[in-house]
PDB file of N, CA and C in Angstrom:
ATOM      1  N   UNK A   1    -108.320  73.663-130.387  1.00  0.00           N
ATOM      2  CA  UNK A   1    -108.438  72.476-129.566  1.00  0.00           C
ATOM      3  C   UNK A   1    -108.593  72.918-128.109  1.00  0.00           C
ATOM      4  N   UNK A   2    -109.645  72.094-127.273  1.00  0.00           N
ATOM      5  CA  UNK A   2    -109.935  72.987-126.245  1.00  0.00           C
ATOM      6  C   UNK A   2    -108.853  72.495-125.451  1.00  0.00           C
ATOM      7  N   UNK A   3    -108.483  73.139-124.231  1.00  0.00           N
ATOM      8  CA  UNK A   3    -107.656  72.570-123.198  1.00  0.00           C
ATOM      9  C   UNK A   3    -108.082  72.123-122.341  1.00  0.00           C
ATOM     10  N   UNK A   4    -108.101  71.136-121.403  1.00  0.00           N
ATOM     11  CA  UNK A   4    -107.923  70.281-120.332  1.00  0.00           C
ATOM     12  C   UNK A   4    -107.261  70.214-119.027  1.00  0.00           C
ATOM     13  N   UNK A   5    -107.822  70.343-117.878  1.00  0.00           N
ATOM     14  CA  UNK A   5    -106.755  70.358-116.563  1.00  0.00           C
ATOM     15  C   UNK A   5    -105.654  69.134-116.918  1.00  0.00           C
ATOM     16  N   UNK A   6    -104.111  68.865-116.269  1.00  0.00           N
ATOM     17  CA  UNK A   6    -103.495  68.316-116.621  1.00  0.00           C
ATOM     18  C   UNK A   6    -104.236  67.162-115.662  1.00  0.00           C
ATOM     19  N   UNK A   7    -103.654  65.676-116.104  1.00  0.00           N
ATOM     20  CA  UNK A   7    -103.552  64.577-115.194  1.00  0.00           C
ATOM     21  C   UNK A   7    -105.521  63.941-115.699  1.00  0.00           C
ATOM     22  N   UNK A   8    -105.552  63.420-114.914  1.00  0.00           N
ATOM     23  CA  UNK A   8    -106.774  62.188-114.633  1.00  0.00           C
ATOM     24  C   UNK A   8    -107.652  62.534-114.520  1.00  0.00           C
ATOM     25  N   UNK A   9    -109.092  62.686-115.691  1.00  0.00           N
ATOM     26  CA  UNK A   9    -110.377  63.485-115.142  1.00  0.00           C
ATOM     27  C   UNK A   9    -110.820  63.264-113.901  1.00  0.00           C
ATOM     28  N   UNK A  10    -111.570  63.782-113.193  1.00  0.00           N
ATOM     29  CA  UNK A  10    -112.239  63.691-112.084  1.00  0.00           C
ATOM     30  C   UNK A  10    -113.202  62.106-111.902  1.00  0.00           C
ATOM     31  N   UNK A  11    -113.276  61.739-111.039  1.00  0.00           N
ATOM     32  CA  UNK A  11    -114.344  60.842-110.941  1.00  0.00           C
ATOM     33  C   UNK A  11    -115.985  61.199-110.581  1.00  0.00           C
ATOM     34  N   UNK A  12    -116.079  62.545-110.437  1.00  0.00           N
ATOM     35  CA  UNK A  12    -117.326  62.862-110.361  1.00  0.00           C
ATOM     36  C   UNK A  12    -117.142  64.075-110.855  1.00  0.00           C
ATOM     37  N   UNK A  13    -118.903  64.477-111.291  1.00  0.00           N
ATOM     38  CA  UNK A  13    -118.747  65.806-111.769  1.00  0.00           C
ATOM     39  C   UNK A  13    -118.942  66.713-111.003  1.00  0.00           C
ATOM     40  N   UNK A  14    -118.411  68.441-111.561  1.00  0.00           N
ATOM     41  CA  UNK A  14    -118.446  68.804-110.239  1.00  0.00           C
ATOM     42  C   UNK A  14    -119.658  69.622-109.601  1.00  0.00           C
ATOM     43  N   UNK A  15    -120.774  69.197-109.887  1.00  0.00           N
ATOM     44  CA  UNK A  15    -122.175  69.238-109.201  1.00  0.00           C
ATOM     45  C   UNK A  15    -121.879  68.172-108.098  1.00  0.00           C
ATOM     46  N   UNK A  16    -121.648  67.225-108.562  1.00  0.00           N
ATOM     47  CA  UNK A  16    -121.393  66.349-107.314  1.00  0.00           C
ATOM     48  C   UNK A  16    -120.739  66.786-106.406  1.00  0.00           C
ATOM     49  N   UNK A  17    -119.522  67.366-106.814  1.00  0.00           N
ATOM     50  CA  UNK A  17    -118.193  67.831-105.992  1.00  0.00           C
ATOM     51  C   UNK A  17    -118.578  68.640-104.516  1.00  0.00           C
ATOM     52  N   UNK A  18    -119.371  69.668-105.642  1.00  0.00           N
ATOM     53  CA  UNK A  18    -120.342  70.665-104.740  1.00  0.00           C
ATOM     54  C   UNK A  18    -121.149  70.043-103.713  1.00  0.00           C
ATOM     55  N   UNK A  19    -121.601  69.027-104.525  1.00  0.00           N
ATOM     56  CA  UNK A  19    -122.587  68.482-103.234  1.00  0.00           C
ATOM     57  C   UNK A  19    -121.774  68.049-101.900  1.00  0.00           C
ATOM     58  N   UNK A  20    -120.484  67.099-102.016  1.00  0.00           N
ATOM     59  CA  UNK A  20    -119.859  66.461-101.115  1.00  0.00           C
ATOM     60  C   UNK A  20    -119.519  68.025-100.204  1.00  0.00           C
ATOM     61  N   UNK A  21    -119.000  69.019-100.860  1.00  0.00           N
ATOM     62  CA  UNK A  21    -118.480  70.392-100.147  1.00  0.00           C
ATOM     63  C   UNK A  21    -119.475  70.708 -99.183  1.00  0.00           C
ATOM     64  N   UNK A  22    -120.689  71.171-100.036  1.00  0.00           N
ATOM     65  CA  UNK A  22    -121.429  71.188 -99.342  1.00  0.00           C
ATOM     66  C   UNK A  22    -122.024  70.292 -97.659  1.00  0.00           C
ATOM     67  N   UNK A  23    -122.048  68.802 -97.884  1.00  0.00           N
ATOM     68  CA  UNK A  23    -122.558  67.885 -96.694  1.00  0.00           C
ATOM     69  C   UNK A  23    -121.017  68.425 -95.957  1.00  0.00           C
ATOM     70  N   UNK A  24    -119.826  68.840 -95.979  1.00  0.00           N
ATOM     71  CA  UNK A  24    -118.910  68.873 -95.297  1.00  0.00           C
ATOM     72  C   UNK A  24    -119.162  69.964 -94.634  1.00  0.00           C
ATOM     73  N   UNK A  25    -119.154  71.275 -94.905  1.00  0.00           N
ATOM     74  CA  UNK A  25    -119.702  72.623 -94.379  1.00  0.00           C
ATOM     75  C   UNK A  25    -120.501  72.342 -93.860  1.00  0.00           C
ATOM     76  N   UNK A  26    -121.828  71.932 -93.504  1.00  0.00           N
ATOM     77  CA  UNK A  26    -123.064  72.001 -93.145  1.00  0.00           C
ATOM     78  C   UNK A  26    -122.716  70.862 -91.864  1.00  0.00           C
ATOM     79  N   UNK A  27    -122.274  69.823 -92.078  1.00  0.00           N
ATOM     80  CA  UNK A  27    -121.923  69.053 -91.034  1.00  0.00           C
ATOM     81  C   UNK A  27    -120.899  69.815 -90.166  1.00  0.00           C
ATOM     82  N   UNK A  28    -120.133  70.609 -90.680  1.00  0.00           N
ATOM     83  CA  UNK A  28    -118.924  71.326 -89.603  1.00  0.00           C
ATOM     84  C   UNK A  28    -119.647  72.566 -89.134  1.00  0.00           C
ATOM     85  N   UNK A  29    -120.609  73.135 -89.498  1.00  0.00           N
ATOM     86  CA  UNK A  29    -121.520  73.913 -88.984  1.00  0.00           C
ATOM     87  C   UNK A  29    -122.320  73.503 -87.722  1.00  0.00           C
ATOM     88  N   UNK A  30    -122.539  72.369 -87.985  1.00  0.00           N
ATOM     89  CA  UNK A  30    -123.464  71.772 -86.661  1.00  0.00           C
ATOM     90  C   UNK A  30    -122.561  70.981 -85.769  1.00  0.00           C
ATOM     91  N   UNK A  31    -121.530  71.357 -85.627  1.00  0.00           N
ATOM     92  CA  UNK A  31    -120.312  70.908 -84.812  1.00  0.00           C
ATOM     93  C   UNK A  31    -119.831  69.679 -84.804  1.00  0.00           C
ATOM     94  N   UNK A  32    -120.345  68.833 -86.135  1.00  0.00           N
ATOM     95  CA  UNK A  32    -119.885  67.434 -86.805  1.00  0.00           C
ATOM     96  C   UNK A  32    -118.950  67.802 -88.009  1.00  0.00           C
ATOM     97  N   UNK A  33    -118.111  68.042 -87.304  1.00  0.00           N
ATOM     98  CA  UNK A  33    -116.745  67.997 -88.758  1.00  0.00           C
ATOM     99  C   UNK A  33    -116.286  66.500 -89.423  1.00  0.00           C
ATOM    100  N   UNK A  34    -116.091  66.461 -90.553  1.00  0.00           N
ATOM    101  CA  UNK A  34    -115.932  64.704 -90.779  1.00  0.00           C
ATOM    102  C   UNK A  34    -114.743  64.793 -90.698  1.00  0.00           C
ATOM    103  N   UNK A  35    -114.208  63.193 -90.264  1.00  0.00           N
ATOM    104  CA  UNK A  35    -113.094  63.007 -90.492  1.00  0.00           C
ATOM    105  C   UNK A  35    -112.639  62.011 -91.754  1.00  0.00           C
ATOM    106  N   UNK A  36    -111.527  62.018 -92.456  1.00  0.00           N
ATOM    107  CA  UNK A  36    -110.846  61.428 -93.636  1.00  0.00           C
ATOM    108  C   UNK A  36    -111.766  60.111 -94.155  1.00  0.00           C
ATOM    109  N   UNK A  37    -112.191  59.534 -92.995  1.00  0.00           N
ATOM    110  CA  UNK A  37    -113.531  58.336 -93.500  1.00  0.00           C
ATOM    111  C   UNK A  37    -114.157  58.386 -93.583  1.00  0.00           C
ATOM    112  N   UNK A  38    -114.662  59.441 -92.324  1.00  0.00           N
ATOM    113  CA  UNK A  38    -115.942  59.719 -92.893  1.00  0.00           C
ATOM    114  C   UNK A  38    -116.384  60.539 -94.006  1.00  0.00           C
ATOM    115  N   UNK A  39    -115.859  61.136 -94.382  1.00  0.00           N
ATOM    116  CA  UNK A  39    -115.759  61.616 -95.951  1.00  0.00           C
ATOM    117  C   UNK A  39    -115.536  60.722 -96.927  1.00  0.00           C
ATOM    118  N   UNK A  40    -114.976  59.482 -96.788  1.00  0.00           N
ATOM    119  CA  UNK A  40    -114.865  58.462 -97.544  1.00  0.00           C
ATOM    120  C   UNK A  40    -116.367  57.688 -97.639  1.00  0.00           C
ATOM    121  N   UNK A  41    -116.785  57.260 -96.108  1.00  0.00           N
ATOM    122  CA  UNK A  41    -117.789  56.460 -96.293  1.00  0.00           C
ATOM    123  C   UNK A  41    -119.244  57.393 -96.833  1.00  0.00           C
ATOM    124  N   UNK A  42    -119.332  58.771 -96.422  1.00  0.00           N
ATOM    125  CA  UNK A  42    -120.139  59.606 -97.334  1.00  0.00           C
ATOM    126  C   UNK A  42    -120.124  59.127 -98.587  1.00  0.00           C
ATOM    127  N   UNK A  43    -119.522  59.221 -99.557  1.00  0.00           N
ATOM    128  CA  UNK A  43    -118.792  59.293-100.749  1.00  0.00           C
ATOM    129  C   UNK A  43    -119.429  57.489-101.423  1.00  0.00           C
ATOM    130  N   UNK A  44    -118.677  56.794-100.607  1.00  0.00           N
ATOM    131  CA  UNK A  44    -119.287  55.305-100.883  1.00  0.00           C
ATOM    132  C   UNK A  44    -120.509  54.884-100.330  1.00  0.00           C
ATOM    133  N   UNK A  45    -121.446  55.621 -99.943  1.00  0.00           N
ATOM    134  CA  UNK A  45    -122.623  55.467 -99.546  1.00  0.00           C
ATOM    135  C   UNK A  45    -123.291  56.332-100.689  1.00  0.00           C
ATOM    136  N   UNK A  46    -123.048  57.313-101.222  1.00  0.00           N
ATOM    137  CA  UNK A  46    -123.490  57.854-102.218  1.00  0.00           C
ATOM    138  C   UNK A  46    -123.652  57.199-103.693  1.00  0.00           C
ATOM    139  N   UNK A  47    -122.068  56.877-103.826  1.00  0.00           N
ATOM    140  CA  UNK A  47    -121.930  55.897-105.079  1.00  0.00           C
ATOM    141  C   UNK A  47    -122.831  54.675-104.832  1.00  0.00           C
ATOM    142  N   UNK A  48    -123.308  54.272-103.644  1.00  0.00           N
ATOM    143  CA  UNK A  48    -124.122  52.850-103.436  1.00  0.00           C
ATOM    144  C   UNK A  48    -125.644  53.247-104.254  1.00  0.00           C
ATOM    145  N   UNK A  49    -126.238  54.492-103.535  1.00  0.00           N
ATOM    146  CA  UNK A  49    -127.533  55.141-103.309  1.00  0.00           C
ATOM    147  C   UNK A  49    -127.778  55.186-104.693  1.00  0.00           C
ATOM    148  N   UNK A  50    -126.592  55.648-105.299  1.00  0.00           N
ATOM    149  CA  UNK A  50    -126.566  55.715-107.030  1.00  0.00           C
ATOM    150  C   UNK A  50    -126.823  54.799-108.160  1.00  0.00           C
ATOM    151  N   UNK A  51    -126.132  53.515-107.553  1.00  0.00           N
ATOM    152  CA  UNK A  51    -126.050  52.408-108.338  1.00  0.00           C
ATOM    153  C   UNK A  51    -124.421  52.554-109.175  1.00  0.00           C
ATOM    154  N   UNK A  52    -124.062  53.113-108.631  1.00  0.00           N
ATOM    155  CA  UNK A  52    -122.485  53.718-109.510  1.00  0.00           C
ATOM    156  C   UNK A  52    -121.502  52.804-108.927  1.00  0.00           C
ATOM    157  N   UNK A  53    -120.921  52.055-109.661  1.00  0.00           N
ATOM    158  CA  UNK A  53    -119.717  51.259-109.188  1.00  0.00           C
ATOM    159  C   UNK A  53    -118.526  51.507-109.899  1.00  0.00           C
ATOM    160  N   UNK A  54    -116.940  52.125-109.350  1.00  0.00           N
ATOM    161  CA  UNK A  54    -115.933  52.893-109.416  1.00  0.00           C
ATOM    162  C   UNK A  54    -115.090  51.743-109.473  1.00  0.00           C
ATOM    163  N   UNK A  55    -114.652  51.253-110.475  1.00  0.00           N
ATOM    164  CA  UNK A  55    -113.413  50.140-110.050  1.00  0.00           C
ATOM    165  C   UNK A  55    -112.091  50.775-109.345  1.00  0.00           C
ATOM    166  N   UNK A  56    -111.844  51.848-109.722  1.00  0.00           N
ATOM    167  CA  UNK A  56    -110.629  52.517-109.237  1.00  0.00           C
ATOM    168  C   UNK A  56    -110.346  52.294-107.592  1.00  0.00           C
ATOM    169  N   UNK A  57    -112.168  52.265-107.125  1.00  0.00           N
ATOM    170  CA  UNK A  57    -112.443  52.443-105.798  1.00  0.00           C
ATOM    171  C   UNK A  57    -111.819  50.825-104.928  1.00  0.00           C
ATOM    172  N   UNK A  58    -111.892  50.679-103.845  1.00  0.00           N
ATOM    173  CA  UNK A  58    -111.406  49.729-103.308  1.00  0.00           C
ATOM    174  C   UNK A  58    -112.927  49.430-102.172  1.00  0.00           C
ATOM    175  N   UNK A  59    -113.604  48.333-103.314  1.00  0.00           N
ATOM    176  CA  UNK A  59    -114.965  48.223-102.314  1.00  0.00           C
ATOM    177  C   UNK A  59    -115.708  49.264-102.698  1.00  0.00           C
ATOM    178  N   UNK A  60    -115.648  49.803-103.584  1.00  0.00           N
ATOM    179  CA  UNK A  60    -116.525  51.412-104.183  1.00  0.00           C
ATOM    180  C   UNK A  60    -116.035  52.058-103.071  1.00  0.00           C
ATOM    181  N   UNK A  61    -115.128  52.357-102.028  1.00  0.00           N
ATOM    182  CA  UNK A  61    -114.889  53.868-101.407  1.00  0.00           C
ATOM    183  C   UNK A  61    -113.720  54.345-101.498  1.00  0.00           C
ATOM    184  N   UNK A  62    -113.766  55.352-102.127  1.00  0.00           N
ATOM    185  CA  UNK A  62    -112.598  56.426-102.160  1.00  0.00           C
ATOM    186  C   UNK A  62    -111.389  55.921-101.262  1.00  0.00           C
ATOM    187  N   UNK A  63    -110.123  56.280-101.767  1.00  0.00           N
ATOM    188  CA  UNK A  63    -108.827  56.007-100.721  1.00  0.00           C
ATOM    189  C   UNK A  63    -108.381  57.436 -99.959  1.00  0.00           C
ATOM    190  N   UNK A  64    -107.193  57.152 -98.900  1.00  0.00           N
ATOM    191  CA  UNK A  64    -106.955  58.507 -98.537  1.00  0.00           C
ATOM    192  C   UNK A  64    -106.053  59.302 -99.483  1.00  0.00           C
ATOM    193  N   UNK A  65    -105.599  58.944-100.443  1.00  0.00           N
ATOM    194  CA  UNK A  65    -105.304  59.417-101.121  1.00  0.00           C
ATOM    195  C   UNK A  65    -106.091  60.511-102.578  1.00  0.00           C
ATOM    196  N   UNK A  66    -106.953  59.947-102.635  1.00  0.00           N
ATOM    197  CA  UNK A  66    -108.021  60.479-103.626  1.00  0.00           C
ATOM    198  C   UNK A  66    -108.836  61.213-102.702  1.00  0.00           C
ATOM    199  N   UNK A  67    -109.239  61.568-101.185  1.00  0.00           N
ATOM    200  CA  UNK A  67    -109.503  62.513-100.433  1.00  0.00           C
ATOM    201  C   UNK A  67    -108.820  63.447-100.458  1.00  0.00           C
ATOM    202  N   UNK A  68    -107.065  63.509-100.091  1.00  0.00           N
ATOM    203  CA  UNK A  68    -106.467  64.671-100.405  1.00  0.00           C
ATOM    204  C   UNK A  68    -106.345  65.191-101.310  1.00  0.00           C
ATOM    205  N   UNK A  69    -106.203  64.737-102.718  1.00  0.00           N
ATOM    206  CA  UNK A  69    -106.139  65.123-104.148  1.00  0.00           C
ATOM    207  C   UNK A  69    -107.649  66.036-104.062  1.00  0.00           C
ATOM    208  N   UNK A  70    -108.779  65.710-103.577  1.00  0.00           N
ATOM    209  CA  UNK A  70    -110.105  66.487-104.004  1.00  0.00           C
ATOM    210  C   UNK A  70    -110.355  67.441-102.567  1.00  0.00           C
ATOM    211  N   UNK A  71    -109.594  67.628-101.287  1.00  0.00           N
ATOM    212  CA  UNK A  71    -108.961  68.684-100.802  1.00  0.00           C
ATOM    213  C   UNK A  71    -108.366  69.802-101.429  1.00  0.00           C
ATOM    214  N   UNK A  72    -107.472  69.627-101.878  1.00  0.00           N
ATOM    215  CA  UNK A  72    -106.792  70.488-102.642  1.00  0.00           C
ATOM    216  C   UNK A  72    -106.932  70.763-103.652  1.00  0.00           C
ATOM    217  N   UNK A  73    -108.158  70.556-104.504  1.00  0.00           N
ATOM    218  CA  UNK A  73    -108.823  71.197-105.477  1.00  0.00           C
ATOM    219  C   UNK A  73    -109.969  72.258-105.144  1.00  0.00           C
ATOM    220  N   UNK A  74    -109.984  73.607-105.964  1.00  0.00           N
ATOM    221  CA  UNK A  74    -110.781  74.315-105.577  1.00  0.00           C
ATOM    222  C   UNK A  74    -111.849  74.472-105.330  1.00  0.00           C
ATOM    223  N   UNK A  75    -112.014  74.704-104.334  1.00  0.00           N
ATOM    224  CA  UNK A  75    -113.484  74.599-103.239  1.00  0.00           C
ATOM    225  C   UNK A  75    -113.720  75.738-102.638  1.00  0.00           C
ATOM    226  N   UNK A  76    -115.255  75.598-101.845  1.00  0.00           N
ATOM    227  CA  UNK A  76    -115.164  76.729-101.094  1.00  0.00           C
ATOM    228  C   UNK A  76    -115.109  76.193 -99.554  1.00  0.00           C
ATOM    229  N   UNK A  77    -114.642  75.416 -99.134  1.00  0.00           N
ATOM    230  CA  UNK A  77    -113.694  74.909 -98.303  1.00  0.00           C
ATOM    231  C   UNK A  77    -112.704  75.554 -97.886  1.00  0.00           C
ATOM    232  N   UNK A  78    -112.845  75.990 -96.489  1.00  0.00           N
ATOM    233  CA  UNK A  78    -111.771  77.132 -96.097  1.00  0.00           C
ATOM    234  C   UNK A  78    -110.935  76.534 -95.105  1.00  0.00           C
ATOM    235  N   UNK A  79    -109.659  77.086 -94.990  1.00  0.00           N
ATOM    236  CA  UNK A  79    -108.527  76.207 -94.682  1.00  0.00           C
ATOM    237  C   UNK A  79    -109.012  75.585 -93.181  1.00  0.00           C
ATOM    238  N   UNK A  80    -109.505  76.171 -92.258  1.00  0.00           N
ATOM    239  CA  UNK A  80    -109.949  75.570 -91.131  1.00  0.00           C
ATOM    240  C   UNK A  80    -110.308  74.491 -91.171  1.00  0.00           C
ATOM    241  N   UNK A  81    -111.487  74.262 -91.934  1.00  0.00           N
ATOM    242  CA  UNK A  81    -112.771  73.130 -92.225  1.00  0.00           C
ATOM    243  C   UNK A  81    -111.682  72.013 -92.508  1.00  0.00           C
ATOM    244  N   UNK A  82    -109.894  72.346 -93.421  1.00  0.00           N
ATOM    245  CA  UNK A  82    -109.624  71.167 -93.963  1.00  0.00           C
ATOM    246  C   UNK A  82    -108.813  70.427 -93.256  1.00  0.00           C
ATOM    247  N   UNK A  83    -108.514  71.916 -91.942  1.00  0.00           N
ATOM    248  CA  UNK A  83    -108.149  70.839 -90.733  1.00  0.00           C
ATOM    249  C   UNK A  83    -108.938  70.069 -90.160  1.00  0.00           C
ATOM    250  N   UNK A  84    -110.057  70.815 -89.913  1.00  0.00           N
ATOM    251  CA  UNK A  84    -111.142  69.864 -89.360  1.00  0.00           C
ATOM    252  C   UNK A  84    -111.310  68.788 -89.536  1.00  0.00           C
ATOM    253  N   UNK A  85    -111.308  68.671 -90.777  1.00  0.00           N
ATOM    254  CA  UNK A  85    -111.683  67.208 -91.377  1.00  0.00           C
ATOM    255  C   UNK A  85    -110.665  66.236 -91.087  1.00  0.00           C
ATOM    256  N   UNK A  86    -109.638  66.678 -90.366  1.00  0.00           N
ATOM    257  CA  UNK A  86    -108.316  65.677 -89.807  1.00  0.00           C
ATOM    258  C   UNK A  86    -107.984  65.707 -88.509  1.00  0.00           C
ATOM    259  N   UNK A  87    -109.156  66.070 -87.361  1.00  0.00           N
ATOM    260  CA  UNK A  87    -108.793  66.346 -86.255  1.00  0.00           C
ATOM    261  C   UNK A  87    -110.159  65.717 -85.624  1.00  0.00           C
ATOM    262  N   UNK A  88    -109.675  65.134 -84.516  1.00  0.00           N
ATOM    263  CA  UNK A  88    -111.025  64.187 -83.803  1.00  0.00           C
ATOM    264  C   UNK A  88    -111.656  65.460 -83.596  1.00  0.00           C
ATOM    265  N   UNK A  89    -113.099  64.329 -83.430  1.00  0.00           N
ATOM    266  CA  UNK A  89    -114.623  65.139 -83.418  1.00  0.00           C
ATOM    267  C   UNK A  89    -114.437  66.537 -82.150  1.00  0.00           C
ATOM    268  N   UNK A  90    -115.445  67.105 -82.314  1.00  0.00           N
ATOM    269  CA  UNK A  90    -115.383  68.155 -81.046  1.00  0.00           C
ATOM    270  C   UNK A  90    -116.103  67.700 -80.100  1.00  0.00           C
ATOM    271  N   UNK A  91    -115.984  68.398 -78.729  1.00  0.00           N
ATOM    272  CA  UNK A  91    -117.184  68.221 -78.008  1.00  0.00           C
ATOM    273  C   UNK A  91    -118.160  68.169 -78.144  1.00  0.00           C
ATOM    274  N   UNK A  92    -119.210  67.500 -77.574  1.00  0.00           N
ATOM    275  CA  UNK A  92    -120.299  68.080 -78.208  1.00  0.00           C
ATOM    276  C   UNK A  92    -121.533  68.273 -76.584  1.00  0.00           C
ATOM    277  N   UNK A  93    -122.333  69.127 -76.750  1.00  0.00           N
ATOM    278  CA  UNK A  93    -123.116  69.250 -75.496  1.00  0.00           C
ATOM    279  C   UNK A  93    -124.451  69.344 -76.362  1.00  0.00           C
ATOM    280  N   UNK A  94    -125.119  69.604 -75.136  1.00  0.00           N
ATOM    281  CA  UNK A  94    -126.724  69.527 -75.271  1.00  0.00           C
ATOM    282  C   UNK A  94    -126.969  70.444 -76.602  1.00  0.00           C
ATOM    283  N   UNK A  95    -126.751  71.704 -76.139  1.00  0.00           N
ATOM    284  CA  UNK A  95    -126.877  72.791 -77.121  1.00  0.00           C
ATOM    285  C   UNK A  95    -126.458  72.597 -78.234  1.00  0.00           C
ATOM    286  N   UNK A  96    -125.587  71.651 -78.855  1.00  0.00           N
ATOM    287  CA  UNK A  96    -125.473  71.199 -80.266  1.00  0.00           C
ATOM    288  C   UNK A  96    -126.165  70.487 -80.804  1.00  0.00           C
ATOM    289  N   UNK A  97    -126.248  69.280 -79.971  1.00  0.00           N
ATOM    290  CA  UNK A  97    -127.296  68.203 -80.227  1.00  0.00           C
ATOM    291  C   UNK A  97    -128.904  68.932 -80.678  1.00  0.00           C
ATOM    292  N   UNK A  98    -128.986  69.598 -80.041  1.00  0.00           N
ATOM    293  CA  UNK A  98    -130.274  70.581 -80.150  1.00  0.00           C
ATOM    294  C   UNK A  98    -130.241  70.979 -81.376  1.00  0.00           C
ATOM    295  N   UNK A  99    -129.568  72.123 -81.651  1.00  0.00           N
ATOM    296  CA  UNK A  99    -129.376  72.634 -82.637  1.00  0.00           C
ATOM    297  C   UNK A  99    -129.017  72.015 -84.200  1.00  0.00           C
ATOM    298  N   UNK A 100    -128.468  70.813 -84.052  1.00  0.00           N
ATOM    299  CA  UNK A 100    -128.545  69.664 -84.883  1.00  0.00           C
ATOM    300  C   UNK A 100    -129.346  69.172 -85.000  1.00  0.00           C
ATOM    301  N   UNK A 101    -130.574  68.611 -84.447  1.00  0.00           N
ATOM    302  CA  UNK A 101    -131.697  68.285 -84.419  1.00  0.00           C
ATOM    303  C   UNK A 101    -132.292  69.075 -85.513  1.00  0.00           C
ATOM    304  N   UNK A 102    -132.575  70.697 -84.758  1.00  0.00           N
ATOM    305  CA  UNK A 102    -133.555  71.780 -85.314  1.00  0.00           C
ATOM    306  C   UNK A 102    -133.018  71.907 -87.014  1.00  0.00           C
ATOM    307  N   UNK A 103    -131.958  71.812 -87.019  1.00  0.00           N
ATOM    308  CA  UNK A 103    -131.374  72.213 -88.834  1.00  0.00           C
ATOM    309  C   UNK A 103    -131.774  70.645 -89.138  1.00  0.00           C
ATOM    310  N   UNK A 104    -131.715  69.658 -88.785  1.00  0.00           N
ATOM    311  CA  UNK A 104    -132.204  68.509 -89.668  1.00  0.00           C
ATOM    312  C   UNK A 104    -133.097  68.294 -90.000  1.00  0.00           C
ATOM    313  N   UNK A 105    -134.568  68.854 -88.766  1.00  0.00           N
ATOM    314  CA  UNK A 105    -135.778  68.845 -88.898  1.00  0.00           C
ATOM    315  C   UNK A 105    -135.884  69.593 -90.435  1.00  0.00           C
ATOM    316  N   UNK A 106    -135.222  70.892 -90.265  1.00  0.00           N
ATOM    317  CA  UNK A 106    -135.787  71.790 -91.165  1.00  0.00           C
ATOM    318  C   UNK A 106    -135.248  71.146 -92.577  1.00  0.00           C
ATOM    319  N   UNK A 107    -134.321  70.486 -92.740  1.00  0.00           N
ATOM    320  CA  UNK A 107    -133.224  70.506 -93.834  1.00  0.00           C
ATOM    321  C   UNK A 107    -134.245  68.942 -94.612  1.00  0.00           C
ATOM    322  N   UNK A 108    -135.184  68.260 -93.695  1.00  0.00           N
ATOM    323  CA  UNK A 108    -135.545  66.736 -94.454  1.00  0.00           C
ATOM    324  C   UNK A 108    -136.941  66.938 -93.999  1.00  0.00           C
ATOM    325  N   UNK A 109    -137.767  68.450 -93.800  1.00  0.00           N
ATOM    326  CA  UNK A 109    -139.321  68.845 -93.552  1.00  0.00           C
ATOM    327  C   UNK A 109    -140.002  68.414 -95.069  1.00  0.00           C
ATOM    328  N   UNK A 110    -139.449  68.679 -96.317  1.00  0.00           N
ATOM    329  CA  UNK A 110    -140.476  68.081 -97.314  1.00  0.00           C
ATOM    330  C   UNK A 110    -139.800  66.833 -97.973  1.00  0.00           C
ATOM    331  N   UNK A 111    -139.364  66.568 -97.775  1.00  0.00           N
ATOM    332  CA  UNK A 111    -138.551  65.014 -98.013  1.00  0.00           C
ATOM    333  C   UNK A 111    -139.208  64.031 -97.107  1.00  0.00           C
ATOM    334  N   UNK A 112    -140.259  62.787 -98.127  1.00  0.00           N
ATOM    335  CA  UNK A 112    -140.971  62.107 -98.171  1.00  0.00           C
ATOM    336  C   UNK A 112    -140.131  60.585 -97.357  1.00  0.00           C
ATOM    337  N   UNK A 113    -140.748  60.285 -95.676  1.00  0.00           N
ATOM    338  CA  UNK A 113    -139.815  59.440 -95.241  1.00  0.00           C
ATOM    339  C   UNK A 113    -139.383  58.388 -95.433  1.00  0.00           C
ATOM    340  N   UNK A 114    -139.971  57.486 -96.911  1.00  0.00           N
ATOM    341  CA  UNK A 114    -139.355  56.609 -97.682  1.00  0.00           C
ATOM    342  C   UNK A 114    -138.127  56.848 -97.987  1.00  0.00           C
ATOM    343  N   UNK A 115    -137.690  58.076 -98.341  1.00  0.00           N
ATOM    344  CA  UNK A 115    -136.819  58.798 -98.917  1.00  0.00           C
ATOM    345  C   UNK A 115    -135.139  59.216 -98.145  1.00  0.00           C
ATOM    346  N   UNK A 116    -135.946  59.350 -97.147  1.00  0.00           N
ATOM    347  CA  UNK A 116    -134.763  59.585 -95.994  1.00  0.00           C
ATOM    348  C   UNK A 116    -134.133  58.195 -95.376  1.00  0.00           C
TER     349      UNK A 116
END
């Protein structure tokens, strides 16, 4: 009989999981770290985009509670980033904005602008 993590399957799989890890890194890379909602409203903007409706959810978006529970599951999320994600935004100057720009250009160059 196979075994099972203890407690409550996941609500997404974890390709998804990856994905959310992922938009978190990449946003804290370009000196936009999210904070606790905005990781929420990610999350319920996704489930929208999907057509996926979560009763568990309150309004389809994640609680702060079901943010920390998928914190503290293994990621490649490094302990910094998980402060980050709980600490107002950073500064931000020209040179980010810039540089945020240039990785977005590149990151949505063959992505069709219906799409975006």
């Amino acid at each position: 009989m196979p075994s099972r993590p203890p407690g409550a399957p996941t609500k997404f799989s974890s390709e998804e999981e990856a994905l959310f890890v992922d938009c978190i890194l990449r946003l804290s890379e370009y000196g936009f770290p999210l904070t606790v909602f905005d990781l929420r409203i990610v999350i319920r903007t996704y489930l929208k985009t999907i057509g996926r409706r979560d009763s568990k959810f309150k309004d389809n978006c994640p609680g702060t509670e079901w943010v920390s529970s998928f914190l503290k599951r293994p990621t490649n999320i490094k302990h910094n980033n998980k402060t980050n994600i709980n600490r107002s935004r950073v500064a931000i100057d020209k040179a980010t904005i810039t540089t945020y720009i240039e990785n977005l250009k590149e990151a949505v160059r063959e992505i069709p602008p219906e799409n975006i």
